[in-house]
C-alpha atoms as a PDB file:
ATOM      1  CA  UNK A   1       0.000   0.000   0.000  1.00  0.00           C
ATOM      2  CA  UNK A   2       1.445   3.633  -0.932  1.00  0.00           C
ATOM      3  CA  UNK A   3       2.201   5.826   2.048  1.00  0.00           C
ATOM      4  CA  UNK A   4      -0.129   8.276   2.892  1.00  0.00           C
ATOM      5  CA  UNK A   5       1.933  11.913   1.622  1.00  0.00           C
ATOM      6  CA  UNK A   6       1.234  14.615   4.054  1.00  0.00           C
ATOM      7  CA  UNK A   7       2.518  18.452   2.957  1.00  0.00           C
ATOM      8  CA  UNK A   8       3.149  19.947   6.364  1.00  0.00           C
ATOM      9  CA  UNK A   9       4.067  23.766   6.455  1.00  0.00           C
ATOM     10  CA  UNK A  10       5.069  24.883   9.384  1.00  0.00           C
ATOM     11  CA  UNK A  11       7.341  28.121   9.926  1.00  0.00           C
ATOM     12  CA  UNK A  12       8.517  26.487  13.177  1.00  0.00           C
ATOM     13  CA  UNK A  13      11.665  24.046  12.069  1.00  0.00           C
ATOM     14  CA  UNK A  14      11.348  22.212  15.313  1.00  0.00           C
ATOM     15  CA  UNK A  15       8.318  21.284  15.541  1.00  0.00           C
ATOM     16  CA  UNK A  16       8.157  20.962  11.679  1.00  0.00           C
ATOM     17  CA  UNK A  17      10.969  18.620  11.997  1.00  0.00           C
ATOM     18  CA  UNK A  18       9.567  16.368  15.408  1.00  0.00           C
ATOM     19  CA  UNK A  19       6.442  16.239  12.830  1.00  0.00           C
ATOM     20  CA  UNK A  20       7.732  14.848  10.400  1.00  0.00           C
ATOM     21  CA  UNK A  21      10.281  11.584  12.273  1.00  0.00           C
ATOM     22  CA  UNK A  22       6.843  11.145  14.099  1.00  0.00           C
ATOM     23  CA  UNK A  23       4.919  10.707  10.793  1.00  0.00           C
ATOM     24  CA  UNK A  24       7.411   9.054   8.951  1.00  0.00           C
ATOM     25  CA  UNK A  25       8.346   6.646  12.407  1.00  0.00           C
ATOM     26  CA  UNK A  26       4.946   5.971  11.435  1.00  0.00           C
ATOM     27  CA  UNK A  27       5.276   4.914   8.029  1.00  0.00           C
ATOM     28  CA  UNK A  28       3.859   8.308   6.342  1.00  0.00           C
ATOM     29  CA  UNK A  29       5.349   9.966   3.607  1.00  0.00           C
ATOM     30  CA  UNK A  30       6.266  13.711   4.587  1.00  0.00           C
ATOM     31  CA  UNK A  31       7.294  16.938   2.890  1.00  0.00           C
ATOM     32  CA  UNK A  32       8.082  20.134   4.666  1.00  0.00           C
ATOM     33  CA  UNK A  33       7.455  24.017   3.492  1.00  0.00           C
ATOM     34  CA  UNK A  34       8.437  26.558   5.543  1.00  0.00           C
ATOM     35  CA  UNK A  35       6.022  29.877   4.642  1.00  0.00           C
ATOM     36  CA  UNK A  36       2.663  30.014   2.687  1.00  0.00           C
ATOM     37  CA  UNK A  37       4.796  30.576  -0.406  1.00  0.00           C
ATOM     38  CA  UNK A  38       6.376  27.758  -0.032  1.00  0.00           C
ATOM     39  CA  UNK A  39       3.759  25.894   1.135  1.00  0.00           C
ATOM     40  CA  UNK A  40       1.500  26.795  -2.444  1.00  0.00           C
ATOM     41  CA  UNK A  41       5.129  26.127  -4.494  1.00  0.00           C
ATOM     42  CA  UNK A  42       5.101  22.357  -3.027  1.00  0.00           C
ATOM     43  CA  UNK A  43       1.044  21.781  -2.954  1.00  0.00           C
ATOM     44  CA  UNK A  44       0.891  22.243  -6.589  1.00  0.00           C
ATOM     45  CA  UNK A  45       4.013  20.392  -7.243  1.00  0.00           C
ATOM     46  CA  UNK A  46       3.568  17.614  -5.109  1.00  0.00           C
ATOM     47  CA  UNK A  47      -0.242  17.110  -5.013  1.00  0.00           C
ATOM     48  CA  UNK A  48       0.073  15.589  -1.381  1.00  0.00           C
ATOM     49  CA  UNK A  49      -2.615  13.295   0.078  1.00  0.00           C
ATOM     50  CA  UNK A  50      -3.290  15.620   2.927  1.00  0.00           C
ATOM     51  CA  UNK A  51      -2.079  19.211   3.798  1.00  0.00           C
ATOM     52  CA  UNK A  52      -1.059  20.527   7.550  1.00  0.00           C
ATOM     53  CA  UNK A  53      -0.622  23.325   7.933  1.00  0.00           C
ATOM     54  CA  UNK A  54       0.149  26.664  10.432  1.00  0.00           C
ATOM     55  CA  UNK A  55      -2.103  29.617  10.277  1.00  0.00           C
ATOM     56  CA  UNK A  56       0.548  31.945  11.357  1.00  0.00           C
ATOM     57  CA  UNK A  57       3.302  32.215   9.213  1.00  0.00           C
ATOM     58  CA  UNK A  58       5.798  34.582   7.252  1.00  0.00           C
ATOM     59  CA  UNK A  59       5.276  35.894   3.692  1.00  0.00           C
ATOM     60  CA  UNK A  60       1.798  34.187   3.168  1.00  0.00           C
ATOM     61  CA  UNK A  61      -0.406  33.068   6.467  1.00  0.00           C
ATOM     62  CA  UNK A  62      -1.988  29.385   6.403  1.00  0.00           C
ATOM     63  CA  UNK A  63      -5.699  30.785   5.799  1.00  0.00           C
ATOM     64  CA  UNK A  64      -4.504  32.658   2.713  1.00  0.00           C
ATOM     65  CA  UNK A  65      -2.344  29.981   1.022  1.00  0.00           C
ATOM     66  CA  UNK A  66      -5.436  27.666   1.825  1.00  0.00           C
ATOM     67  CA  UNK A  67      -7.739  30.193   0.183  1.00  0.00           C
ATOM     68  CA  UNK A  68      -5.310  30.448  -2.926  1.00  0.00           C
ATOM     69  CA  UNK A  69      -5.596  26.324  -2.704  1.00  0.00           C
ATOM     70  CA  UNK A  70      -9.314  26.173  -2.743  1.00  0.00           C
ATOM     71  CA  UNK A  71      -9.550  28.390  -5.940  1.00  0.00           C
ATOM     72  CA  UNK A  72      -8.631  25.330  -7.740  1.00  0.00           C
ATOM     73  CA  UNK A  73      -8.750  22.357  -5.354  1.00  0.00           C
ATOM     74  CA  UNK A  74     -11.855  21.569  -3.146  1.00  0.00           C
ATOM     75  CA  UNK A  75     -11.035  18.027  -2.253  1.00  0.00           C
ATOM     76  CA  UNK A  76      -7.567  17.698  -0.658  1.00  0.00           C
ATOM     77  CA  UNK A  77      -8.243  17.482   3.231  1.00  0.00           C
ATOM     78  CA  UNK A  78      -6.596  20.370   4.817  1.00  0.00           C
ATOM     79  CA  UNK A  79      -5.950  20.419   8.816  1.00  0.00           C
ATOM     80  CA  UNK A  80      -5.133  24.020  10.485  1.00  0.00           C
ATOM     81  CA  UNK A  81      -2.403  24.069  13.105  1.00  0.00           C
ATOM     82  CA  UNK A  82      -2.977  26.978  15.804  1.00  0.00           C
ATOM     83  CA  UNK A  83      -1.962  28.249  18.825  1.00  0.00           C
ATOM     84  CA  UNK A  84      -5.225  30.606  18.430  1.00  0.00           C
ATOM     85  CA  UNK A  85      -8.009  29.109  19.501  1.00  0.00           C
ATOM     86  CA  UNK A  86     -10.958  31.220  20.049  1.00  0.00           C
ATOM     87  CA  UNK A  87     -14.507  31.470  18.175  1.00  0.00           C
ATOM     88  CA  UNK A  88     -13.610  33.732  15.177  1.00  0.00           C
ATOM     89  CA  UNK A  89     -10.407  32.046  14.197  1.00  0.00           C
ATOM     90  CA  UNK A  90     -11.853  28.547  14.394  1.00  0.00           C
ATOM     91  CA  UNK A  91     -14.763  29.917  12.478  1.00  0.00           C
ATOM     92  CA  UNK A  92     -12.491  31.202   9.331  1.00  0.00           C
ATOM     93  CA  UNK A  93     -10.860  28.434   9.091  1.00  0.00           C
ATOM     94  CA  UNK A  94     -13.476  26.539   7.943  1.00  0.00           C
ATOM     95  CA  UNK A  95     -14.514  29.300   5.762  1.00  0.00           C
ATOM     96  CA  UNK A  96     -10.848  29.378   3.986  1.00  0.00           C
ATOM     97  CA  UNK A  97     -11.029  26.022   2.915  1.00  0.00           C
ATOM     98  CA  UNK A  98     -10.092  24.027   6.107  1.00  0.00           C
ATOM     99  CA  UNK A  99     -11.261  20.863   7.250  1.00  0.00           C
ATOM    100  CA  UNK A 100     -10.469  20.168  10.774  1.00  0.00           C
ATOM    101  CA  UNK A 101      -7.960  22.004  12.864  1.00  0.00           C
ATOM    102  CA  UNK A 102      -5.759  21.268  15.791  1.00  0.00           C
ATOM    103  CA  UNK A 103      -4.805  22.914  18.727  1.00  0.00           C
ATOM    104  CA  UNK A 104      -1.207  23.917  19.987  1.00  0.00           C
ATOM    105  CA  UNK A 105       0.324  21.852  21.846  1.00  0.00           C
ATOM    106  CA  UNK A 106      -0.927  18.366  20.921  1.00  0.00           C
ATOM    107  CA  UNK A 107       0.048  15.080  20.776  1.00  0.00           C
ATOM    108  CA  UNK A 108       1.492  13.399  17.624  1.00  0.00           C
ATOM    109  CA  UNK A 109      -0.639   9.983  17.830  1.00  0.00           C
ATOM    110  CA  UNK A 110      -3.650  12.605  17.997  1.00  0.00           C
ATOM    111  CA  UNK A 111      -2.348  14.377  14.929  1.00  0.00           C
ATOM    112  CA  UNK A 112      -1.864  10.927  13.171  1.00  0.00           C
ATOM    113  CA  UNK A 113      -5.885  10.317  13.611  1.00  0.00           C
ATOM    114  CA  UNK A 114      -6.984  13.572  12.760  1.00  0.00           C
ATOM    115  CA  UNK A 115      -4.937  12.476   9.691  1.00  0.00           C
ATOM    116  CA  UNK A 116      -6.280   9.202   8.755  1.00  0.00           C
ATOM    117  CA  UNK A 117      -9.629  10.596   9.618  1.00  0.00           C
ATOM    118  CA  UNK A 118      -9.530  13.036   7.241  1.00  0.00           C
ATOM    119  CA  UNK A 119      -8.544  10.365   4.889  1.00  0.00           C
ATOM    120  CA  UNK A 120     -11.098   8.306   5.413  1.00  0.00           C
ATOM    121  CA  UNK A 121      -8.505   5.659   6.649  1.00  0.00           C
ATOM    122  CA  UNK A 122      -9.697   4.773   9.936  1.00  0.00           C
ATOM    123  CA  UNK A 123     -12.440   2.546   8.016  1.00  0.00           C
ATOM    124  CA  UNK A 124     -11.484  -0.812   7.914  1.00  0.00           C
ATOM    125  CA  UNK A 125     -11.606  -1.413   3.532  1.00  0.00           C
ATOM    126  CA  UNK A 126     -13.658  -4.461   4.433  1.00  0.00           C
ATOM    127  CA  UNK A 127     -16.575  -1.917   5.587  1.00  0.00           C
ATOM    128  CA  UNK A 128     -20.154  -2.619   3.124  1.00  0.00           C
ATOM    129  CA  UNK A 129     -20.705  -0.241   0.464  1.00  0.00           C
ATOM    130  CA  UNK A 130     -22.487   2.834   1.897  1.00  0.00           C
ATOM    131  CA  UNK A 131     -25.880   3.405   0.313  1.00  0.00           C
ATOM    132  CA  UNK A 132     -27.249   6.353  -1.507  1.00  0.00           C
ATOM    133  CA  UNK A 133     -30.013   8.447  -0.199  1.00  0.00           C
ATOM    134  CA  UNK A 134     -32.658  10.459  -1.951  1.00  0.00           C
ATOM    135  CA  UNK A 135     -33.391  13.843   0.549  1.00  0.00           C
ATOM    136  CA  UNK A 136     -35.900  15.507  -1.508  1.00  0.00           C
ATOM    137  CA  UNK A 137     -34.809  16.288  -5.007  1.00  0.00           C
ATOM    138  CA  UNK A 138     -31.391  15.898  -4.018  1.00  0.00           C
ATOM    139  CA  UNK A 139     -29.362  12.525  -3.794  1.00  0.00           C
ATOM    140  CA  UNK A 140     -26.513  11.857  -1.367  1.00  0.00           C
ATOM    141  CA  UNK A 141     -23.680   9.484  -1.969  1.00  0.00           C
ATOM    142  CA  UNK A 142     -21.671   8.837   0.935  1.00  0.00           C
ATOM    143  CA  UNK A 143     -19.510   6.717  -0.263  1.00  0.00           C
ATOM    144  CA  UNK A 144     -18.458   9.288  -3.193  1.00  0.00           C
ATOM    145  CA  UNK A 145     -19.027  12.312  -0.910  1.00  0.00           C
ATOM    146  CA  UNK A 146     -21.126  14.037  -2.925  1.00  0.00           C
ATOM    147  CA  UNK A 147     -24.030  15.675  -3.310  1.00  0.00           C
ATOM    148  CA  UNK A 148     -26.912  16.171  -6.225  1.00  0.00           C
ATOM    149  CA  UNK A 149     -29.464  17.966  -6.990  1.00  0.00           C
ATOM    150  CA  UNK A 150     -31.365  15.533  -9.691  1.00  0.00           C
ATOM    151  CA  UNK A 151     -34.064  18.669 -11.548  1.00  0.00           C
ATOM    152  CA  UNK A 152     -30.445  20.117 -12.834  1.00  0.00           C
ATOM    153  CA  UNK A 153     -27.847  17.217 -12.465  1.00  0.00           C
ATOM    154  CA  UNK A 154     -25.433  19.608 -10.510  1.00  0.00           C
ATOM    155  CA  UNK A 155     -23.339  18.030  -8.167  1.00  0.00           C
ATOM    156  CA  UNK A 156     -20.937  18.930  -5.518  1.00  0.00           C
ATOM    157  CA  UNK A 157     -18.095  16.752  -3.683  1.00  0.00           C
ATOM    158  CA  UNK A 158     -18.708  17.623   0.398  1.00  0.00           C
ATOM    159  CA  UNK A 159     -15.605  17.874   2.412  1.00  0.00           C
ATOM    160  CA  UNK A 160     -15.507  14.679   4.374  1.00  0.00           C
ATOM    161  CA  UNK A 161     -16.813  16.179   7.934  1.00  0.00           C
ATOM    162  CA  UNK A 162     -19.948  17.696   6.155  1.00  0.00           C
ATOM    163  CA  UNK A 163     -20.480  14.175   4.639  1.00  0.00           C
ATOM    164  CA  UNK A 164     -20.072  12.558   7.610  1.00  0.00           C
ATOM    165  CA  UNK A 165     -22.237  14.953   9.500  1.00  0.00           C
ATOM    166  CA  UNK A 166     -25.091  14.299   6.662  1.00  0.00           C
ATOM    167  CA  UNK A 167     -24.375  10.863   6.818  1.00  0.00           C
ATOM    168  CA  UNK A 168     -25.284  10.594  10.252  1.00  0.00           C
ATOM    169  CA  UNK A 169     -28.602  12.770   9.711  1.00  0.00           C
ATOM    170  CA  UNK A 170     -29.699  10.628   6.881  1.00  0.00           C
ATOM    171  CA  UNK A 171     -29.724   7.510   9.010  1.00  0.00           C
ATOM    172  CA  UNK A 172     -32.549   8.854  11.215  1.00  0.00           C
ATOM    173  CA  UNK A 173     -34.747  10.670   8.754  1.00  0.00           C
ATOM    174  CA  UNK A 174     -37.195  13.038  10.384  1.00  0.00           C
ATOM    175  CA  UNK A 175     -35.734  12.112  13.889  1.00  0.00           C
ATOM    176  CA  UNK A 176     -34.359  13.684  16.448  1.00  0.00           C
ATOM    177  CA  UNK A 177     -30.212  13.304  15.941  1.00  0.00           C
ATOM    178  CA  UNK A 178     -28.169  14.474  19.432  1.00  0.00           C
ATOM    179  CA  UNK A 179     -25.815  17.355  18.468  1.00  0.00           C
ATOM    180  CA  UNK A 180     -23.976  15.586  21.753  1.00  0.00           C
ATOM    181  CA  UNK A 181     -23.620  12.216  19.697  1.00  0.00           C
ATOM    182  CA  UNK A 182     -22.548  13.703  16.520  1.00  0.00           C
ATOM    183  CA  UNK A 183     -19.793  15.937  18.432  1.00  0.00           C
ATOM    184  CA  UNK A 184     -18.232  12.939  20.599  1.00  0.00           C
ATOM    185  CA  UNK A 185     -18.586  10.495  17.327  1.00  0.00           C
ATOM    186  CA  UNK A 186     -16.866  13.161  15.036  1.00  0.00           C
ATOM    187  CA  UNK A 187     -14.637  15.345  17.333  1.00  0.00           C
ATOM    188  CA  UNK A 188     -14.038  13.491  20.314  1.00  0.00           C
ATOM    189  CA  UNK A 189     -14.894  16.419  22.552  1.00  0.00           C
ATOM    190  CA  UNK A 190     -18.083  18.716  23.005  1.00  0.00           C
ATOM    191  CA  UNK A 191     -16.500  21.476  24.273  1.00  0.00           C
ATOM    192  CA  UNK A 192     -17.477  25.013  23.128  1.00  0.00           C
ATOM    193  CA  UNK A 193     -14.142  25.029  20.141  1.00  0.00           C
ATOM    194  CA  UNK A 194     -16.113  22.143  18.586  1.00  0.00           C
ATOM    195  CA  UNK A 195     -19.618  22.944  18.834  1.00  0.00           C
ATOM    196  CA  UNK A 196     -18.958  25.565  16.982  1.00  0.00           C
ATOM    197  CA  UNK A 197     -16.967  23.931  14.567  1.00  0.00           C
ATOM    198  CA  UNK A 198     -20.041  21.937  14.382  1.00  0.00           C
ATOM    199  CA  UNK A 199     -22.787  24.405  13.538  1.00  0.00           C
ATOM    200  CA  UNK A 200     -20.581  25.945  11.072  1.00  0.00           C
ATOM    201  CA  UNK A 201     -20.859  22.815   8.940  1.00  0.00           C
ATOM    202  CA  UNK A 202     -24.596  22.452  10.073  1.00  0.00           C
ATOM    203  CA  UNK A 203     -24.808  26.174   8.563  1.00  0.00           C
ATOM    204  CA  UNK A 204     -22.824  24.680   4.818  1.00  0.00           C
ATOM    205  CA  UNK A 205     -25.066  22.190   4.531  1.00  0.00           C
ATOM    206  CA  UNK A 206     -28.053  24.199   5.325  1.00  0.00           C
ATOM    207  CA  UNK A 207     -26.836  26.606   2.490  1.00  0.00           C
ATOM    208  CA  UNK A 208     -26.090  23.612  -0.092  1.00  0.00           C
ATOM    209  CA  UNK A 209     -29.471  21.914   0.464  1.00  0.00           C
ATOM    210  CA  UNK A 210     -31.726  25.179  -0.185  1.00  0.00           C
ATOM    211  CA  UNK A 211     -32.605  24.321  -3.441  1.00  0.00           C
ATOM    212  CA  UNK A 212     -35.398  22.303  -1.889  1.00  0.00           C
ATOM    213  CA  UNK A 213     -37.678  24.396  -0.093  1.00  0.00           C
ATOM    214  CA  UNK A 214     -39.293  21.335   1.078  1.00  0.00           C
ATOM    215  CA  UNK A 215     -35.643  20.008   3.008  1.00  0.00           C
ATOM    216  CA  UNK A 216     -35.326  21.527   6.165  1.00  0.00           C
ATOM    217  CA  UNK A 217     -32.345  20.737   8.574  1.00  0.00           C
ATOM    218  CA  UNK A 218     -33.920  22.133  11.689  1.00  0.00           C
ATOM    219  CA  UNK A 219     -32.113  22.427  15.178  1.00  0.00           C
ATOM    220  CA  UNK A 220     -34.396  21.539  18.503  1.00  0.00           C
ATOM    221  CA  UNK A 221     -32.805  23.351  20.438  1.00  0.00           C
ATOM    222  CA  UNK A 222     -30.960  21.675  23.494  1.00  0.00           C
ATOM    223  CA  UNK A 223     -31.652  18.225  21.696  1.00  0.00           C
ATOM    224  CA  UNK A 224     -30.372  18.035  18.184  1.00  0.00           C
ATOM    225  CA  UNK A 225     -30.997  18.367  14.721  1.00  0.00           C
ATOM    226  CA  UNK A 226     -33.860  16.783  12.647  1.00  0.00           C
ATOM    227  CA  UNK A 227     -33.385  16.414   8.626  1.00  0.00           C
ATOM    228  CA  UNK A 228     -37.032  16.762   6.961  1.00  0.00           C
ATOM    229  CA  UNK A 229     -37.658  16.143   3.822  1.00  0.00           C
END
């Protein structure tokens, strides 16, 4: 099986270097970029599997470069690195392009999961063949990651948390799901950093489904979310 290539950029050479002997102790592949500039210089010419990266750097910060990335790449997971850690600068993350981030310090097995999670990895390959799902006049493919709307034939590849996060919604149609469940299935944690994380993807999909006035992703408050359709 190929390694798994991870791009890290990280203005920090030692912790850009104790990244990467933990990764490749690990049996990952790993490049190293210094700066945003860098860091877009070795994305395009590399096409890595997954991209680290710092939000504050030199010449070009992380959300930037990812922004620049996103103009032309939507799929490559993308996992922010950041000693910042309140509301607003988890929030525009996501909105740059991000997928996940991580706080600073952490631990390099955690790292390694957020990884493979991104990847999709931690599934064993054995798993059955996810089904597709028919919300309204769109269709969801799980195991593709994207997203149709069937009157036009558009379609859109989700970023795997938003999947997963509609995945998890489309099991219990018209039910009540517990934000609480989706949090400590997804994140780990239910703190405050990743509730909002959370309802900033609840607020994507909410966007990407309003074709259909007839689908509805409503939040009972205190509860959960219910998908109608």
């Amino acid at each position: 099986m190929d390694k798994i290539h991870v791009l890290i950029v990280e203005d920090e050479p030692t912790l850009a270097r104790i990244i990467k002997d933990a990764l490749e102790a690990n049996h990952f592949r790993v490049s190293l970029a210094a700066d945003g500039e860098a860091g877009l210089e070795a994305f395009a010419r590399l096409s890595p599997d997954i991209l680290v990266a710092d939000i504050m750097m030199p010449q070009l910060s992380g959300l930037d470069m990812v922004r620049r990335i996103r103009q032309t790449d939507s799929r490559t997971p993308i996992l922010f690195l950041t000693a910042k850690s309140t509301v607003d600068d988890v929030v525009e993350g996501f909105h740059a392009g991000g997928n996940d981030y991580l706080k600073k310090p952490f631990g390099m097995k955690e790292l390694m999961v957020r990884i493979q999670a991104l990847l999709g990895r931690i599934t064993p390959t054995s798993a059955p063949q996810k089904e597709k799902t028919q919300i309204g006049h769109y269709q969801f493919d799980p195991g593709k990651r994207t997203l149709t709307y069937l009157p036009t034939g558009e379609s859109h590849e989700l970023p795997n948390r938003e999947s997963e996060i509609l995945e998890r919604l489309c099991r219990h149609p018209h039910a009540i799901v517990p934000a609480k469940d989706i949090l400590l299935d997804l994140w780990g944690d239910d703190d405050f950093f990743c509730t909002r994380s959370f309802q900033t993807l609840i607020s994507r999909l909410r966007r990407r489904l309003s074709k259909d006035p007839d689908v509805k992703l409503i939040n009972q408050r205190g509860e959960g979310y219910r998908l109608l359709y």
